[in-house]
N, C-alpha and C. Protein backbone atom coordinates (compact mmCIF):
# COMPACT_ATOMS: atom_id res chain seq x y z
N UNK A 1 -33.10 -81.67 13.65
CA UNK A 1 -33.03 -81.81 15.09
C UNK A 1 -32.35 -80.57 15.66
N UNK A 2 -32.48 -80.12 16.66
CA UNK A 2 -32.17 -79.02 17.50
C UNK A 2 -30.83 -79.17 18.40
N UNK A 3 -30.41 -78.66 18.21
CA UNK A 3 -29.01 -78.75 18.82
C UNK A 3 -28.75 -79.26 20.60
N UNK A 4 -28.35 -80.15 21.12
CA UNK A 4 -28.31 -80.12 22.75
C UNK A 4 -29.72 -80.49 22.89
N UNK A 5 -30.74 -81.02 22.44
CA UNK A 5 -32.20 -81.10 22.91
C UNK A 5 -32.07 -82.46 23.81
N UNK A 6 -32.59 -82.70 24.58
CA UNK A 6 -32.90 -84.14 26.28
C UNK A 6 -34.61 -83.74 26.08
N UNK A 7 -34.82 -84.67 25.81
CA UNK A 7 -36.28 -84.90 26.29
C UNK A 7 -35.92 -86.36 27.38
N UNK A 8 -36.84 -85.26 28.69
CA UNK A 8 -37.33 -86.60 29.67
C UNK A 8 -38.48 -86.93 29.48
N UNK A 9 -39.40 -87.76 29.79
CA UNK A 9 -40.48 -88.72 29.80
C UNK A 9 -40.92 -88.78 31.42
N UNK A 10 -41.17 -88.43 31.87
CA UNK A 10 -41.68 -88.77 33.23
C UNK A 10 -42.93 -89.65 32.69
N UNK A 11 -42.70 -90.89 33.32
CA UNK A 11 -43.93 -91.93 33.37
C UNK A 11 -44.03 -92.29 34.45
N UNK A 12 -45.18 -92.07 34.97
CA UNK A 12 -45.68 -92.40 36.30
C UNK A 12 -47.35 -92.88 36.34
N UNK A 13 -47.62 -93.46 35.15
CA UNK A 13 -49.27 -94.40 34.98
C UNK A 13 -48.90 -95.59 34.91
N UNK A 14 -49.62 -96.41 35.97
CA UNK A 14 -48.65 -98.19 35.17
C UNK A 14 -50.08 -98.90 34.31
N UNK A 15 -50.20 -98.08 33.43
CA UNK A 15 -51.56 -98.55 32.46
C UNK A 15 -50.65 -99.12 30.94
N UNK A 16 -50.52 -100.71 31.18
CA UNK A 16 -50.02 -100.86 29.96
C UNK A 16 -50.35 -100.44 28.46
N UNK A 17 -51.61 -100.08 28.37
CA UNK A 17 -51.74 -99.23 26.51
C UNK A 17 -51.50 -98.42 26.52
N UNK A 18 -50.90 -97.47 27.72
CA UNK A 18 -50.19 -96.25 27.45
C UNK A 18 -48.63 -96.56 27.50
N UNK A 19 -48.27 -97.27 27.69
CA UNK A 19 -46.64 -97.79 28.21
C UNK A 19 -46.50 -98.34 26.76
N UNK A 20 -46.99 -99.42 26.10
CA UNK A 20 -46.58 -99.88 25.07
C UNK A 20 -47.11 -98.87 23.73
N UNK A 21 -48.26 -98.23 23.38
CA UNK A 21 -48.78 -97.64 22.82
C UNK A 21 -48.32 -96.27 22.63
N UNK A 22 -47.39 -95.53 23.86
CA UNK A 22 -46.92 -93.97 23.72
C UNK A 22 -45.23 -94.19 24.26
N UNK A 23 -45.15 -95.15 25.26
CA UNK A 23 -43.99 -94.38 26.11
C UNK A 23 -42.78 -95.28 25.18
N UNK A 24 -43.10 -96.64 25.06
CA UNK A 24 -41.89 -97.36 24.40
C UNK A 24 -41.91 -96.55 23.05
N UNK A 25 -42.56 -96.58 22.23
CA UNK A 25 -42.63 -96.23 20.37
C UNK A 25 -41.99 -95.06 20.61
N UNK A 26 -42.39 -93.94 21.65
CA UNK A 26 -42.17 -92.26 21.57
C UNK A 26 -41.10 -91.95 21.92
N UNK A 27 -40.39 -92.56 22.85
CA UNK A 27 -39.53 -93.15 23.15
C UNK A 27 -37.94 -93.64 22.46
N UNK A 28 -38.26 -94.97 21.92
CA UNK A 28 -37.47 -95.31 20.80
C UNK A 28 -37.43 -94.63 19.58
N UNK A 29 -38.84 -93.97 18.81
CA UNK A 29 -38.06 -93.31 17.63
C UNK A 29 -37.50 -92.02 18.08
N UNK A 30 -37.63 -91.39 19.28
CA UNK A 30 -37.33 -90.23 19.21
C UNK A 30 -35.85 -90.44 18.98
N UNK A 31 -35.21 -91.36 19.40
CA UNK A 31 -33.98 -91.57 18.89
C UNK A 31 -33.58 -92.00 17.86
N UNK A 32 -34.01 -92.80 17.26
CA UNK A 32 -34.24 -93.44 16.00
C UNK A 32 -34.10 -92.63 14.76
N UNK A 33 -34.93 -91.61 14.90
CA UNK A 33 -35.57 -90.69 13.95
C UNK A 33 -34.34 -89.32 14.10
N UNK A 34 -34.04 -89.00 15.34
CA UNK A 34 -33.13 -87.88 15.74
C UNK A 34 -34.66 -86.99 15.83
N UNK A 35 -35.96 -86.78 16.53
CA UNK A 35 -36.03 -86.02 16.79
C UNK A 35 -35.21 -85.36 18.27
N UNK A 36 -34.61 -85.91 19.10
CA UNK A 36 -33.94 -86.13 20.10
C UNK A 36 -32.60 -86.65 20.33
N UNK A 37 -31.45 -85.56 20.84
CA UNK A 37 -30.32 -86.07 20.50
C UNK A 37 -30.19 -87.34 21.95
N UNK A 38 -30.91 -87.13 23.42
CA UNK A 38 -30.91 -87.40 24.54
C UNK A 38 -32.27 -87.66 24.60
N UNK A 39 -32.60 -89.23 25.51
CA UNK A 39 -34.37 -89.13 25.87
C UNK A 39 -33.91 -89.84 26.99
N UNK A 40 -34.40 -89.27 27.84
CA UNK A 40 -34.27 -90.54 29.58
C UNK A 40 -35.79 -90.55 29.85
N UNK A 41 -36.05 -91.83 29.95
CA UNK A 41 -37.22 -92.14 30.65
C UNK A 41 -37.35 -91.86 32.37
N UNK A 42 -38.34 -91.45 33.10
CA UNK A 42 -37.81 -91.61 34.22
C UNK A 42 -38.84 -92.43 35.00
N UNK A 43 -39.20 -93.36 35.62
CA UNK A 43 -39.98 -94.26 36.07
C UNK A 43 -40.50 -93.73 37.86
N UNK A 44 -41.59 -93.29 37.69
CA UNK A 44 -42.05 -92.22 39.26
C UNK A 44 -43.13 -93.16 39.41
N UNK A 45 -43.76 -92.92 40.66
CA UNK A 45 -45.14 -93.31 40.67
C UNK A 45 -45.67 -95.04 40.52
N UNK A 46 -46.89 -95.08 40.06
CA UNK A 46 -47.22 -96.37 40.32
C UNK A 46 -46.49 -96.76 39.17
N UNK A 47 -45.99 -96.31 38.10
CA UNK A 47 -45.10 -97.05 37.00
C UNK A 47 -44.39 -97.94 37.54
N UNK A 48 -43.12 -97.55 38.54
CA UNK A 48 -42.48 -98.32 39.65
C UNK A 48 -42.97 -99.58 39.94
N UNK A 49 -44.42 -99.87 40.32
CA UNK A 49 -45.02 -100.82 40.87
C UNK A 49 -44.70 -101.82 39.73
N UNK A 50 -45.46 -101.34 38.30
CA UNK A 50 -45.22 -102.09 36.92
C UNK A 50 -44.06 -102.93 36.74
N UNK A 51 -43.44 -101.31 36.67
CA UNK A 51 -41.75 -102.45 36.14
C UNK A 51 -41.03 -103.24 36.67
N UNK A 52 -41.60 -103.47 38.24
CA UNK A 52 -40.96 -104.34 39.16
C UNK A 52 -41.53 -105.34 38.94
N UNK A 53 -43.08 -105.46 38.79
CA UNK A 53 -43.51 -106.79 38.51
C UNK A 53 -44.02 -107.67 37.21
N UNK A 54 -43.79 -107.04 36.66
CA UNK A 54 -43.93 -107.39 34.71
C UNK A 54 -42.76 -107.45 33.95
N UNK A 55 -43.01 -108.86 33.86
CA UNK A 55 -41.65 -109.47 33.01
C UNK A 55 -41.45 -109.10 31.42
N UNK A 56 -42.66 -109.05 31.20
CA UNK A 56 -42.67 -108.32 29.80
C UNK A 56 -42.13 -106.86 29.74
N UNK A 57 -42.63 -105.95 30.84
CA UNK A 57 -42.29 -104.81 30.99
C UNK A 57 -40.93 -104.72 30.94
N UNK A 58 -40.10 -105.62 32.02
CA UNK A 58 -39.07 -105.59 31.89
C UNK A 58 -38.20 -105.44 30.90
N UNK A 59 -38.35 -106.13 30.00
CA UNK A 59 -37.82 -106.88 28.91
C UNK A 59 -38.05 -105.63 28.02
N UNK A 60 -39.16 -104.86 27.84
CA UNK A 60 -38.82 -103.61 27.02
C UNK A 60 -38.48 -102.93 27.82
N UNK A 61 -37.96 -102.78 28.99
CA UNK A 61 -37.07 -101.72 29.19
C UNK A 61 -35.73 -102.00 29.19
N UNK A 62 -35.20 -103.30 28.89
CA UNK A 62 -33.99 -103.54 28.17
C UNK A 62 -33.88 -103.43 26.59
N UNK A 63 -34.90 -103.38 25.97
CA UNK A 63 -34.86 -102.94 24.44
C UNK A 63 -34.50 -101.84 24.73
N UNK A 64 -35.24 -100.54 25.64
CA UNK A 64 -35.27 -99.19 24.99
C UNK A 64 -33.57 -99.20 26.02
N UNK A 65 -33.13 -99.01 26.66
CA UNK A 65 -31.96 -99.23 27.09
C UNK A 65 -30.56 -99.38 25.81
N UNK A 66 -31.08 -100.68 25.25
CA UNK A 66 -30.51 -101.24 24.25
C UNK A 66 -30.25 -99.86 22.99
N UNK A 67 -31.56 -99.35 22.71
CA UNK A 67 -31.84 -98.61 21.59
C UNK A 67 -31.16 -96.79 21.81
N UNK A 68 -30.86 -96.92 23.48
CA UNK A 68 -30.27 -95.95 24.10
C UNK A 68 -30.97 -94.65 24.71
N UNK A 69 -31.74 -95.04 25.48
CA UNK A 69 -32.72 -94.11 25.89
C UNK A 69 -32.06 -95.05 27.37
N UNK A 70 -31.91 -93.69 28.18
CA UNK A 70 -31.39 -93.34 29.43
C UNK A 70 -32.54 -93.82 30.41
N UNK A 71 -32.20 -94.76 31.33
CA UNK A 71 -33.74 -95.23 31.87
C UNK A 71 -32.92 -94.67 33.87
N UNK A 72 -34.16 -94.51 34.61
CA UNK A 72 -33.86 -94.27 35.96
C UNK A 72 -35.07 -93.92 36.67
N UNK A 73 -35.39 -94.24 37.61
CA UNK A 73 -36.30 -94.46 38.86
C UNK A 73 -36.38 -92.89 39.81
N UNK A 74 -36.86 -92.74 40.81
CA UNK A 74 -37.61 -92.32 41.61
C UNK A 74 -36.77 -93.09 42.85
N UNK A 75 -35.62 -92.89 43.43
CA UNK A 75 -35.93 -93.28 44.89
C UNK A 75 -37.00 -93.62 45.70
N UNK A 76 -37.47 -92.51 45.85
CA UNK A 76 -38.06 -92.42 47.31
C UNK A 76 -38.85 -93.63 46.78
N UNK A 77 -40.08 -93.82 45.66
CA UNK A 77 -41.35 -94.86 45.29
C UNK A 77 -40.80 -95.91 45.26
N UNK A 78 -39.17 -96.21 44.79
CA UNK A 78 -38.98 -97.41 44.22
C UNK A 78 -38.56 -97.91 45.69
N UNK A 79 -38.19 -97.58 47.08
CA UNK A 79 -37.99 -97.68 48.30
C UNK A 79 -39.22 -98.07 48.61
N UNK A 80 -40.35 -97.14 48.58
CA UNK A 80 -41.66 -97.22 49.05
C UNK A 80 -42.24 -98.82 48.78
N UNK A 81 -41.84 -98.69 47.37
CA UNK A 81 -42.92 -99.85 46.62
C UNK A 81 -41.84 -101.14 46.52
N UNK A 82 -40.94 -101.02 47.05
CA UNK A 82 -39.94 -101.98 47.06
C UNK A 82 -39.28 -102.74 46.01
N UNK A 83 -39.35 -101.75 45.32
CA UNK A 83 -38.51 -102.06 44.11
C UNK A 83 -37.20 -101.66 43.80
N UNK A 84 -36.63 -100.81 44.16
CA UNK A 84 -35.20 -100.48 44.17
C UNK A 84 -34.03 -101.62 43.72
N UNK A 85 -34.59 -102.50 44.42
CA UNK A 85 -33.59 -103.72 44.18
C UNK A 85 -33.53 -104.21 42.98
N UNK A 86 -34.83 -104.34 42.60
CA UNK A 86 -35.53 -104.90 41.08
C UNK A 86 -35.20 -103.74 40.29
N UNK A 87 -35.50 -102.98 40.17
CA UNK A 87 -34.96 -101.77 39.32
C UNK A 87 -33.38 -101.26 39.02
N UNK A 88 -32.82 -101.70 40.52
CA UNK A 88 -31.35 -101.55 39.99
C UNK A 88 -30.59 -102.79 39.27
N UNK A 89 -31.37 -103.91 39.66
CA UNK A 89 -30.83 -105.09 39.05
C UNK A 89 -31.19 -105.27 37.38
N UNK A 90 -32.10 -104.18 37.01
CA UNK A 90 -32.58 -104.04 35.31
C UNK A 90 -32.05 -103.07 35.06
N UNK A 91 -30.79 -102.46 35.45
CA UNK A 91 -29.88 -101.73 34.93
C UNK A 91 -30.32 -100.18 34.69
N UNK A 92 -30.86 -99.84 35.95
CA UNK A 92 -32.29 -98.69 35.87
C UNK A 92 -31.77 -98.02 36.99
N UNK A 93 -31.36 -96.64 36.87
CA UNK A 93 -30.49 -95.80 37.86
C UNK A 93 -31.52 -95.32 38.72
N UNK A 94 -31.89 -95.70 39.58
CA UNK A 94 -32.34 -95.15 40.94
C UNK A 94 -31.69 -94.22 41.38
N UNK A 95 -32.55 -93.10 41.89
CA UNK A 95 -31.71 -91.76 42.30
C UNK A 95 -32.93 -91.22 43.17
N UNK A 96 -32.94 -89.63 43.48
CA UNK A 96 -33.45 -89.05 44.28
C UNK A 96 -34.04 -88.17 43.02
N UNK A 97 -35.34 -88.36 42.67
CA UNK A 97 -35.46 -87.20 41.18
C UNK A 97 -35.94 -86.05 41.91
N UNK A 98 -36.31 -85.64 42.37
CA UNK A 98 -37.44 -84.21 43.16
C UNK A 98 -36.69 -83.18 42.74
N UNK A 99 -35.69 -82.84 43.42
CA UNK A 99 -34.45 -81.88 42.65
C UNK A 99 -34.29 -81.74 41.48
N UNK A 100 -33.78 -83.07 41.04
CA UNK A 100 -33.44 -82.99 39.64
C UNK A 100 -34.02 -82.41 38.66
N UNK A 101 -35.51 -82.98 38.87
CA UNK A 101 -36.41 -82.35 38.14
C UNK A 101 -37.09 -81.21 37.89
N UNK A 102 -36.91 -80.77 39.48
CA UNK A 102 -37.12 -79.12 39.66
C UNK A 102 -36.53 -78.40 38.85
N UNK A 103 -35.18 -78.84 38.84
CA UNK A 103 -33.65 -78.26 38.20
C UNK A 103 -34.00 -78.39 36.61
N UNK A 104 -34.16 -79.51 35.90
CA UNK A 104 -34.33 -80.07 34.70
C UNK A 104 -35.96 -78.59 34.13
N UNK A 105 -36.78 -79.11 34.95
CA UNK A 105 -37.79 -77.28 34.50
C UNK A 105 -37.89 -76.42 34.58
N UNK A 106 -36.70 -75.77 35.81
CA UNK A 106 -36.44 -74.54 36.15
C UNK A 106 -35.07 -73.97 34.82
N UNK A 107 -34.42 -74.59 34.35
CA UNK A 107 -33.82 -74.56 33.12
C UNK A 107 -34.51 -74.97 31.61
N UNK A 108 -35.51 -74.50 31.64
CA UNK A 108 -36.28 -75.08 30.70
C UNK A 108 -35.93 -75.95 29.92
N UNK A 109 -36.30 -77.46 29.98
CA UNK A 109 -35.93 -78.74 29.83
C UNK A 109 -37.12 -79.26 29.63
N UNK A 110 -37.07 -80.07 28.60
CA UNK A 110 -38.08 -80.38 28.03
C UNK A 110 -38.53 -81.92 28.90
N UNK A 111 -39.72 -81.72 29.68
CA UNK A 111 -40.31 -82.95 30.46
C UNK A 111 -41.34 -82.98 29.84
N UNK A 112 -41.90 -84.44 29.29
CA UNK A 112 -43.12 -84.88 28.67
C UNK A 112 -43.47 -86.02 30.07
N UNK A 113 -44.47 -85.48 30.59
CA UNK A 113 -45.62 -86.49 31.21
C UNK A 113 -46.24 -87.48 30.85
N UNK A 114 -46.56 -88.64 31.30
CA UNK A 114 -47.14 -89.72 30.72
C UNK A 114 -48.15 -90.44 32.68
């Protein structure tokens, strides 16, 4: 493993065979395994819509939580799509990402898309 390495995950498809099939597994072993000393998921887009209303969804995003992968939202969508509430109540840091993320690739930081 590489010293200081954060992989983020930007997921923003709410297509469950890609959510259970890439984002949870890729996800959890990256920690598991140590290819990754840091992995935050970050939940943008219609994902938002998902995790607010899928109880199952939910529920693995308290596993990967559990397993220690850094989970957090999208303001502005989770406002939009009215989930904020639901998302902060699953222990899921809502923030303002636009910046962040600018910041996170303008320092070359490793963001994987989903």
């Amino acid at each position: 493993m590489l010293p200081g390495t954060h992989l983020h995950i930007l997921w923003t498809r709410d297509d469950l065979v890609t959510w259970r099939e890439f984002v949870v597994p890729y996800a959890t072993n990256s920690l598991k395994y140590g290819w990754w000393e840091r992995v935050t998921l970050i939940v943008w887009g219609s994902s938002t819509a998902l995790a607010a209303r899928d109880a199952a969804v939910q529920r693995e995003l308290a596993d990967l939580a559990e397993a220690g992968v850094e989970l957090t939202a999208c303001r502005q969508c989770a406002e939009h799509l009215a989930a904020d509430r639901i998302l902060a109540d699953l222990g899921v840091e809502v923030v303002y990402w636009g910046e962040r993320l600018a910041r996170v690739q303008a320092g070359g930081g490793a963001v994987l898309t989903i």
